[in-house]
N, C-alpha and C. Protein backbone atom coordinates (compact mmCIF):
# COMPACT_ATOMS: atom_id res chain seq x y z
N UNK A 1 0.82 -1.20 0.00
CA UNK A 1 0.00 0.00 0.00
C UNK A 1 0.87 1.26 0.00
N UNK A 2 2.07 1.24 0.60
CA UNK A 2 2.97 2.33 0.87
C UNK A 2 3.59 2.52 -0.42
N UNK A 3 4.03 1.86 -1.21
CA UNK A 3 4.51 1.74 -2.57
C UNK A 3 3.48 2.28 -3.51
N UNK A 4 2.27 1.98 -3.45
CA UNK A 4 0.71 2.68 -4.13
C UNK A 4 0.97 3.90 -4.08
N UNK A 5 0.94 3.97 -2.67
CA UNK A 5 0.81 5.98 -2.26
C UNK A 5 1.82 6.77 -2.94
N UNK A 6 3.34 6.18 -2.41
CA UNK A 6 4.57 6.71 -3.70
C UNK A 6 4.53 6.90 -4.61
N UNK A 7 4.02 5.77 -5.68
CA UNK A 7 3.70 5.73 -7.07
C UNK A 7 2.92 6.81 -7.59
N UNK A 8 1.52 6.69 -6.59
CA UNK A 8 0.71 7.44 -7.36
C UNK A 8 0.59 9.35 -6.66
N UNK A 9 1.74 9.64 -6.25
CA UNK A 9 2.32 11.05 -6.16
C UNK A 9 3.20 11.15 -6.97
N UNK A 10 4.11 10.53 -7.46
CA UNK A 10 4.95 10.41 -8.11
C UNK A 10 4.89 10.40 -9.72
N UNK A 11 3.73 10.05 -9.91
CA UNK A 11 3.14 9.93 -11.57
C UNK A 11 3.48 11.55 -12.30
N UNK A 12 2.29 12.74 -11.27
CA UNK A 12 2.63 13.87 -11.50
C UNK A 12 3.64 14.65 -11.80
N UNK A 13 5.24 13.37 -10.93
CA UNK A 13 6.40 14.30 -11.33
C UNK A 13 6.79 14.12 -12.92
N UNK A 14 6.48 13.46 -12.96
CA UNK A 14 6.86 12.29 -14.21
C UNK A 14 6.62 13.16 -15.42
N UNK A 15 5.12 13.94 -15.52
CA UNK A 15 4.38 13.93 -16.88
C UNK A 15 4.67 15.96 -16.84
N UNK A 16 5.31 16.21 -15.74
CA UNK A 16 4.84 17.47 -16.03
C UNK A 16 6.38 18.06 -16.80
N UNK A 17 6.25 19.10 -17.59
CA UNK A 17 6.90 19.20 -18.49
C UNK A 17 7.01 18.42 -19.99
N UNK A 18 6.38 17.45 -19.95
CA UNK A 18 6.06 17.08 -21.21
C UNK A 18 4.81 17.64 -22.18
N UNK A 19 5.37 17.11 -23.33
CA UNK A 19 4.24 17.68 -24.42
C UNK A 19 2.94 16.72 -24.12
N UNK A 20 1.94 17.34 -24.47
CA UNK A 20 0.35 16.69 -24.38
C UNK A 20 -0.02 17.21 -25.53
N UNK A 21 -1.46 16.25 -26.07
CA UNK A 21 -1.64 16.90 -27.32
C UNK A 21 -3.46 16.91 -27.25
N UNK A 22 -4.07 17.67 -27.77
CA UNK A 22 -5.65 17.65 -27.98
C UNK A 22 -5.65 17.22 -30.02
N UNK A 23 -5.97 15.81 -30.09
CA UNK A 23 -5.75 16.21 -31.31
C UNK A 23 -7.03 16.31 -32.20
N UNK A 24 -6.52 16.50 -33.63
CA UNK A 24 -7.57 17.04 -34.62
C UNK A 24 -9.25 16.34 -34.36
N UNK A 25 -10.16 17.12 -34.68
CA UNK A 25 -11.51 16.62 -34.60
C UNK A 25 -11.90 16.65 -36.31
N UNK A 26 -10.98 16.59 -36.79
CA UNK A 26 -11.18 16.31 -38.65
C UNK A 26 -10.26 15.69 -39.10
N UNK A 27 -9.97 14.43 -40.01
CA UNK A 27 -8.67 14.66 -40.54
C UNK A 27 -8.92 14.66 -42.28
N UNK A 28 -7.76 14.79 -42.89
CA UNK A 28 -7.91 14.83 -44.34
C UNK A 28 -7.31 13.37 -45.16
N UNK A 29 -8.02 13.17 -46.01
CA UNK A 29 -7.24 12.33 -46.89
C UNK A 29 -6.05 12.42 -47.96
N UNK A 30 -5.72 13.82 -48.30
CA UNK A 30 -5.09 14.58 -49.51
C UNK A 30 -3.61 14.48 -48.99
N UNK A 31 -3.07 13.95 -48.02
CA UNK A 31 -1.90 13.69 -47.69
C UNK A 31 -1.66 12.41 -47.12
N UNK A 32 -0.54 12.13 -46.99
CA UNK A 32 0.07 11.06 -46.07
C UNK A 32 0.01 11.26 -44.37
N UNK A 33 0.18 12.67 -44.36
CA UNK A 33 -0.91 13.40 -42.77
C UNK A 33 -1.95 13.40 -43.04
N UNK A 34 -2.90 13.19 -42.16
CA UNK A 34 -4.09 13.44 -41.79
C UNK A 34 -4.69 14.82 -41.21
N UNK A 35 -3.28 15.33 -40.81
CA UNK A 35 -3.83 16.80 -40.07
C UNK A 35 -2.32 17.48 -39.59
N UNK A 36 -2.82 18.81 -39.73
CA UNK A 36 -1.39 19.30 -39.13
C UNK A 36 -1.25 19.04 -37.68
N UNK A 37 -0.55 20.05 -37.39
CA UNK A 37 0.38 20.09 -35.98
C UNK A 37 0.34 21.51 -35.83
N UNK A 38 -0.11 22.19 -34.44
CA UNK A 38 -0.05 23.24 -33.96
C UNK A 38 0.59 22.88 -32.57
N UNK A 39 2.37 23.13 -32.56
CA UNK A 39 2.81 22.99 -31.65
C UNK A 39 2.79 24.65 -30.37
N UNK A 40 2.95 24.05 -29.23
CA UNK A 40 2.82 26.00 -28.32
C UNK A 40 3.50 25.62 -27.84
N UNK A 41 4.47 26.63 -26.96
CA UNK A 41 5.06 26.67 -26.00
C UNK A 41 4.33 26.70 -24.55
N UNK A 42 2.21 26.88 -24.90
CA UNK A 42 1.36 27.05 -23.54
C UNK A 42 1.04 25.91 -23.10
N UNK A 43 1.50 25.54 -21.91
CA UNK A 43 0.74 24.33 -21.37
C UNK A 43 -0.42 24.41 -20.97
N UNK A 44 -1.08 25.76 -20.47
CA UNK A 44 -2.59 25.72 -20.09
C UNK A 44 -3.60 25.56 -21.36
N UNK A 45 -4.38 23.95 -21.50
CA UNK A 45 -5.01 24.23 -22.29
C UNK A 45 -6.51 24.94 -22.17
N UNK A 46 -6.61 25.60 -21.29
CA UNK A 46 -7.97 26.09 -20.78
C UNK A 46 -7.92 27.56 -21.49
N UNK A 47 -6.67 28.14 -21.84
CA UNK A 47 -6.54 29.46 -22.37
C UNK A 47 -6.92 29.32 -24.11
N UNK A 48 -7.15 27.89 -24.71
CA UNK A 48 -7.84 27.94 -26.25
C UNK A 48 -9.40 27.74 -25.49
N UNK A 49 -9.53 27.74 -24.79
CA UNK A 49 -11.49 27.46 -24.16
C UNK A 49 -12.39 28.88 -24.58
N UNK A 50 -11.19 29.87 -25.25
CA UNK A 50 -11.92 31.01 -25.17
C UNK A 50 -12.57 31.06 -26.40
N UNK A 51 -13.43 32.00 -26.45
CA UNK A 51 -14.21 32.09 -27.77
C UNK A 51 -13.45 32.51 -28.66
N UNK A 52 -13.60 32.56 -29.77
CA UNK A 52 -13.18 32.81 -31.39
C UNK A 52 -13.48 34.56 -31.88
N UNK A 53 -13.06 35.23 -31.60
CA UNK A 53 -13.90 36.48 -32.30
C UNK A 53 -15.32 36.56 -31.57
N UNK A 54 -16.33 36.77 -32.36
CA UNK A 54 -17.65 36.79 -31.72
C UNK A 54 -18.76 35.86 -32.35
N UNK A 55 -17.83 34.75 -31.69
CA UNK A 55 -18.23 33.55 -32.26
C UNK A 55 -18.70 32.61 -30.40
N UNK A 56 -19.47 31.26 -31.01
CA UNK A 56 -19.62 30.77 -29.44
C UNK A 56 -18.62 29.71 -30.00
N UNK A 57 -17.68 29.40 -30.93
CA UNK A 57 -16.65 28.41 -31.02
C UNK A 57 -15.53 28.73 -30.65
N UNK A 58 -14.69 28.14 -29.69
CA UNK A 58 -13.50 28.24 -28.88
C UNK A 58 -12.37 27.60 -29.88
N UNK A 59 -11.43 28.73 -29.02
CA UNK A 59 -10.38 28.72 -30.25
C UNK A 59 -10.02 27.20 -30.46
N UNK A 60 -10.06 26.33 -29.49
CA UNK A 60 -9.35 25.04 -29.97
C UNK A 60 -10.05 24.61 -30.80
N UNK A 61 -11.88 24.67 -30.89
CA UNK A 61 -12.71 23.88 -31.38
C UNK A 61 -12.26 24.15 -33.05
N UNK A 62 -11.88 25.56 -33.37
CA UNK A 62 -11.71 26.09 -34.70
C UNK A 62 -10.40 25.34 -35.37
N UNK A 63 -9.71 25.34 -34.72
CA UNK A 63 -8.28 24.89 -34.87
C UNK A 63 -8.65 23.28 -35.60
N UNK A 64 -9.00 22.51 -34.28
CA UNK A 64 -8.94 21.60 -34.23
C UNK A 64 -9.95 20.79 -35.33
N UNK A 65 -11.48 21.32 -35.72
CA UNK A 65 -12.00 20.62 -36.17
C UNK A 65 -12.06 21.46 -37.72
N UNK A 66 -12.22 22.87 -38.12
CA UNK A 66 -12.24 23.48 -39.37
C UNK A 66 -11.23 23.67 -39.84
N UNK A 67 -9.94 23.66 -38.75
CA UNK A 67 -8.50 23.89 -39.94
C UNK A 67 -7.84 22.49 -39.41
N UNK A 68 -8.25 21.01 -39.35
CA UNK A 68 -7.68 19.90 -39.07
C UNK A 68 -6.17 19.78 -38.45
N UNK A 69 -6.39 20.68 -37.19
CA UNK A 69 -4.87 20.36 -36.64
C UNK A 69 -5.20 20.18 -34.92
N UNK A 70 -4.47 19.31 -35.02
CA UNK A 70 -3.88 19.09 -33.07
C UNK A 70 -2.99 19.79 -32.82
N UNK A 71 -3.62 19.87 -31.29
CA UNK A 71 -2.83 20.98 -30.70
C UNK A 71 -1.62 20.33 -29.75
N UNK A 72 -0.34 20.34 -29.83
CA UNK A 72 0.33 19.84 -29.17
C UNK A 72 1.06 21.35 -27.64
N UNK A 73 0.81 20.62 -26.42
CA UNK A 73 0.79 21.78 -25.69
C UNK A 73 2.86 21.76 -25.06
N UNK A 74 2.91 22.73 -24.71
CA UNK A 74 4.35 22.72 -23.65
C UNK A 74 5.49 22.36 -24.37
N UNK A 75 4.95 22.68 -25.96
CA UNK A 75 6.34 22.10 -26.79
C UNK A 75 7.28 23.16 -26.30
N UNK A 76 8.78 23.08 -27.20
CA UNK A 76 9.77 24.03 -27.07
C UNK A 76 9.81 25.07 -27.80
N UNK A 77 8.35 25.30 -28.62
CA UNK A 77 8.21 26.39 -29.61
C UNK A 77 7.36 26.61 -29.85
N UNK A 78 6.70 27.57 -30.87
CA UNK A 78 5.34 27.95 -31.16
C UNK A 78 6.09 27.30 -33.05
N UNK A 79 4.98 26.38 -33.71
CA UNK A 79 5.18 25.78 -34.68
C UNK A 79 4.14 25.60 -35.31
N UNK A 80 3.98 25.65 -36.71
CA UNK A 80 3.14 24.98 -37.32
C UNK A 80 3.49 23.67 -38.12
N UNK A 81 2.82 22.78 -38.31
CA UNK A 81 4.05 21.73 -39.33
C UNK A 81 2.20 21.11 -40.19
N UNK A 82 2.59 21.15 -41.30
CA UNK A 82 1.67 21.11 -42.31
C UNK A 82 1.35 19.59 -42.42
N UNK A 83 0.30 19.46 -43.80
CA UNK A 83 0.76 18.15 -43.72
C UNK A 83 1.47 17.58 -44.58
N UNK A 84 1.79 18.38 -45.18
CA UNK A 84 3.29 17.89 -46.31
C UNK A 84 4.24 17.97 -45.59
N UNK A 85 4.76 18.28 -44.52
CA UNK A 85 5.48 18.58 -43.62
C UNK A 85 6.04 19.65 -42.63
N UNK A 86 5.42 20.39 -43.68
CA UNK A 86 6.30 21.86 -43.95
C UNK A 86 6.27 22.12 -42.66
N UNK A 87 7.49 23.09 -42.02
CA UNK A 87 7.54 23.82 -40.88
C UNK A 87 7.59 25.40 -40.67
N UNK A 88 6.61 25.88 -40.09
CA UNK A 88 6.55 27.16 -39.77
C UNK A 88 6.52 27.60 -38.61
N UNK A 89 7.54 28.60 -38.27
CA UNK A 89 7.59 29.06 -37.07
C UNK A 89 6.83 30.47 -36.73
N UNK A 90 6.08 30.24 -35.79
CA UNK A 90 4.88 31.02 -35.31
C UNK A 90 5.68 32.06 -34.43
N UNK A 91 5.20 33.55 -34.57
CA UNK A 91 5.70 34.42 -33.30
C UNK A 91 4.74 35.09 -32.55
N UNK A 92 3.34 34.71 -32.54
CA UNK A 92 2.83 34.58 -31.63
C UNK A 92 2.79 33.99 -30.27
N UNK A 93 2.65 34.70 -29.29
CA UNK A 93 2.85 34.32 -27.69
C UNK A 93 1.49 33.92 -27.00
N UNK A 94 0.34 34.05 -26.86
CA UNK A 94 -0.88 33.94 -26.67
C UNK A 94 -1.97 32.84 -27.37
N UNK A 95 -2.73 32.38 -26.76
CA UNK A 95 -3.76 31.18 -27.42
C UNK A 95 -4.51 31.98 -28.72
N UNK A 96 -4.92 33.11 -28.31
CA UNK A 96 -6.33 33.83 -29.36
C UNK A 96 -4.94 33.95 -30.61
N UNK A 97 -4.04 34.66 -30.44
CA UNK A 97 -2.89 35.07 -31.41
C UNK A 97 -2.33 34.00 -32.09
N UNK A 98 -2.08 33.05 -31.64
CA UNK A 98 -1.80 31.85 -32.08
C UNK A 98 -2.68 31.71 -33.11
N UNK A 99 -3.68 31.13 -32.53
CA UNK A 99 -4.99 31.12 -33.58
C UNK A 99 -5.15 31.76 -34.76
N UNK A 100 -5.41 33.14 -34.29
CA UNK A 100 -4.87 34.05 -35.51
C UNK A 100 -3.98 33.79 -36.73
N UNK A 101 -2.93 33.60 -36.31
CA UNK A 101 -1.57 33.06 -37.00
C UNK A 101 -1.77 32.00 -37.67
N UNK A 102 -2.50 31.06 -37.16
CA UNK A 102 -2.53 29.30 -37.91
C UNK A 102 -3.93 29.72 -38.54
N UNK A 103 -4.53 30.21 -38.59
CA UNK A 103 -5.22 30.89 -39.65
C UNK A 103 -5.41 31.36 -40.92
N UNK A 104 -3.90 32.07 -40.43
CA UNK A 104 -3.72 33.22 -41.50
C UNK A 104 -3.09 31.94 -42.51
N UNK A 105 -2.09 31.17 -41.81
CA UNK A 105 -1.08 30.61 -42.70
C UNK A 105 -1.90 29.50 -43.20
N UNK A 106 -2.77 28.76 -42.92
CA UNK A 106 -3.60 27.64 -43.45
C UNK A 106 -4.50 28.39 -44.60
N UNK A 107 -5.01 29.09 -44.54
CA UNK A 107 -5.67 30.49 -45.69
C UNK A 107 -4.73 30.36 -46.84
N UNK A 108 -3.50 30.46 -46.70
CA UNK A 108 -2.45 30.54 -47.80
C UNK A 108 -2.04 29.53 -48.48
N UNK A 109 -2.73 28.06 -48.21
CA UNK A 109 -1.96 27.03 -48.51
C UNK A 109 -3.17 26.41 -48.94
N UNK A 110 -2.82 25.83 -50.04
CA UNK A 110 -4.18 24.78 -51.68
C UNK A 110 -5.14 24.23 -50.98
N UNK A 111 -4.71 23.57 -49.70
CA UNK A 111 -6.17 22.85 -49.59
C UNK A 111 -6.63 23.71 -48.13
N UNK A 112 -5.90 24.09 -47.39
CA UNK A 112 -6.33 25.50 -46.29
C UNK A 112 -7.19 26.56 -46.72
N UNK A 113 -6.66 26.90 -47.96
CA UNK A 113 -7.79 28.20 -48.76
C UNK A 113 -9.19 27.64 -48.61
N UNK A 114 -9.55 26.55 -49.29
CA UNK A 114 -10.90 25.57 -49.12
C UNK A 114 -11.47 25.85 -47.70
N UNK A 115 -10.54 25.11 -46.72
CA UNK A 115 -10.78 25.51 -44.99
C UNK A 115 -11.59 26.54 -44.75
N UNK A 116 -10.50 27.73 -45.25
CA UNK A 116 -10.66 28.88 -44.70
C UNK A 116 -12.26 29.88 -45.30
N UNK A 117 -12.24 29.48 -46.71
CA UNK A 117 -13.22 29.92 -47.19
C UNK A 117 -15.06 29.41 -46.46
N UNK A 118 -14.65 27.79 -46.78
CA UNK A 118 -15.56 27.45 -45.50
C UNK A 118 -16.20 27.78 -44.44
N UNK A 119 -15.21 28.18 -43.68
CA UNK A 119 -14.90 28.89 -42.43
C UNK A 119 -15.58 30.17 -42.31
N UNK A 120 -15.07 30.97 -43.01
CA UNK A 120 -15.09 32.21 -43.52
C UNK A 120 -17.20 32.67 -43.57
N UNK A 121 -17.57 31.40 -44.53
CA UNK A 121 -18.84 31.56 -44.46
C UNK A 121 -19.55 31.55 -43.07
N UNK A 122 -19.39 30.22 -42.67
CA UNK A 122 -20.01 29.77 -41.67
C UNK A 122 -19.87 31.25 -40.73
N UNK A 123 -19.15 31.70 -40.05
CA UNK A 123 -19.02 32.78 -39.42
C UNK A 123 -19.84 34.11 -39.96
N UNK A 124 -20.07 34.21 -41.14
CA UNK A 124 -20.62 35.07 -41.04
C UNK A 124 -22.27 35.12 -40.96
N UNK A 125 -22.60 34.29 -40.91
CA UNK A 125 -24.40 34.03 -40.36
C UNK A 125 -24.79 33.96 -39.58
């Protein structure tokens, strides 16, 4: 039982500082990925819980299910990585800004434009 109690205080030391991930609520077929990668440097994931603009969809929900990316938290960077691979480095510091950013850059890219246009509608009704 004393070994239980150790263990299971001990789990917490274990996991903190590592990456965690919320991942995609869409994925695509048009690649060998299924979905990008939105890496942060934020471990709180309660700070994407916020709304979108003036929207009732929270930033992760947008991320995650209209521009097909997981969110990987407490990385060593703010990143985007596509699903061709590509890597982009984000200089946004903040969840809403972030957002912003993986936005902007999924907008710019062949099958993201589609996303975004999507997107784009839905929001405005």
């Amino acid at each position: 039982m004393k070994k239980l109690i150790l263990l299971l205080l001990f789990i917490p030391l274990i996991s903190t500082g590592q990456e965690f991930e919320l991942t995609a609520l869409r994925f695509s077929n048009n690649f060998s990925k299924p979905d990008r990668v939105l890496k942060t440097t934020i471990s709180d994931k309660s700070l994407f819980q916020q709304n979108y603009n003036n929207t009732n969809l929270t930033l992760d929900y947008v991320i995650r299910y209209h521009f097909y990316t997981s969110i990987k938290f407490n990385a060593k960077e703010n990143q985007l990585i596509s699903m061709d691979g590509t890597k982009f480095n984000l200089s946004s510091k903040n969840a809403k800004d972030l957002t912003n950013e993986v936005i902007s850059l999924v907008s710019r890219m062949y099958y993201g434009k589609k996303e975004y246009n999507e997107f784009k509608d839905l929001i405005k009704k």
